[in-house]
Protein backbone atom coordinates (compact mmCIF):
# COMPACT_ATOMS: atom_id res chain seq x y z
CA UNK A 1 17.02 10.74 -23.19
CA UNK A 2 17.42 7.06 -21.91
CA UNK A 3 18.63 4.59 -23.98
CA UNK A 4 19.37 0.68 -23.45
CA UNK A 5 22.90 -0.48 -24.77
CA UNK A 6 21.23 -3.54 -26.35
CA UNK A 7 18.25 -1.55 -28.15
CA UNK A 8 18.60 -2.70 -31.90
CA UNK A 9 15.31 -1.15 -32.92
CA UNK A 10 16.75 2.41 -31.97
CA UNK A 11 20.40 1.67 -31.44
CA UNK A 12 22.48 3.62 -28.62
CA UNK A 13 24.61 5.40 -31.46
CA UNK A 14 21.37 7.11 -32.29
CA UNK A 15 20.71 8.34 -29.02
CA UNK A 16 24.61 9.60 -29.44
CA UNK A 17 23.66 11.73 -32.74
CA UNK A 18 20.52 13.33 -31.13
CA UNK A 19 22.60 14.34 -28.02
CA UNK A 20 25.68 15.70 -29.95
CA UNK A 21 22.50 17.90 -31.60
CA UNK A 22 20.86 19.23 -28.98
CA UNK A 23 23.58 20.39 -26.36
CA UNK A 24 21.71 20.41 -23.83
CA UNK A 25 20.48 17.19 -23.55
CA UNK A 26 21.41 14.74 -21.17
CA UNK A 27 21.40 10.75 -21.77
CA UNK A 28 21.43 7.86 -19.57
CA UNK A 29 22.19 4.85 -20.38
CA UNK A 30 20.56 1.72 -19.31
CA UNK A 31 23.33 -1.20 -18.91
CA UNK A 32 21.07 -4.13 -19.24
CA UNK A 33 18.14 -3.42 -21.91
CA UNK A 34 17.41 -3.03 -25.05
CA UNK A 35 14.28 -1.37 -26.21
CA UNK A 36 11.96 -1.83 -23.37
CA UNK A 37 14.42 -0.59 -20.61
CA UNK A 38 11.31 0.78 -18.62
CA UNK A 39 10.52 -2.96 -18.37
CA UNK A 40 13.83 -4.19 -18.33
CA UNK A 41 15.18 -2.15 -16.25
CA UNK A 42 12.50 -0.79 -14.08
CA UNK A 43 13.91 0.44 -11.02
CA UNK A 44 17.00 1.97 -13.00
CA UNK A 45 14.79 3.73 -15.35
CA UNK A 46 12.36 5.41 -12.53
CA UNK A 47 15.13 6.80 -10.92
CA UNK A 48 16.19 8.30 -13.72
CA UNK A 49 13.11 10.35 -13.86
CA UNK A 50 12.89 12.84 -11.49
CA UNK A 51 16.86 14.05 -12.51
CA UNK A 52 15.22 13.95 -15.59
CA UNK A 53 12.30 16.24 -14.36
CA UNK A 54 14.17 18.64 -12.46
CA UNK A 55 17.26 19.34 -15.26
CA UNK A 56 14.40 19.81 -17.84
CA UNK A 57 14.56 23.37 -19.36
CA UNK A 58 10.99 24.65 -20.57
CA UNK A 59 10.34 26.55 -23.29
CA UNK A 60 8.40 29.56 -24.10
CA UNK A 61 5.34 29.16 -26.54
CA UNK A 62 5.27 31.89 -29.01
């Protein structure tokens, strides 16, 4: 997940609650933005992305 510090249409501490649910989840947080951190914080958020990419776990359809 990313999540921008200042977002107060999905706050930070819910970003918090979905991690501490899904253990294996990582989240970075974006210093400077609120909701539109891809916008915000461009460059920040794309490098994000491929550590995002290439800690992803796939699943297995049934």
């Amino acid at each position: 997940m990313i999540a921008g510090i200042h977002d107060f249409i999905c706050p930070p501490s819910s970003a918090y609650e979905m991690r501490a649910a899904m253990p294996n989840t990582s989240l970075w947080e974006l210093r400077e933005s609120g909701h539109l951190g891809h916008i915000e914080q461009a460059a920040e958020f794309a490098s994000s992305v491929p550590d995002f990419i290439h800690n992803t776990e796939t699943g297995k359809r049934k």
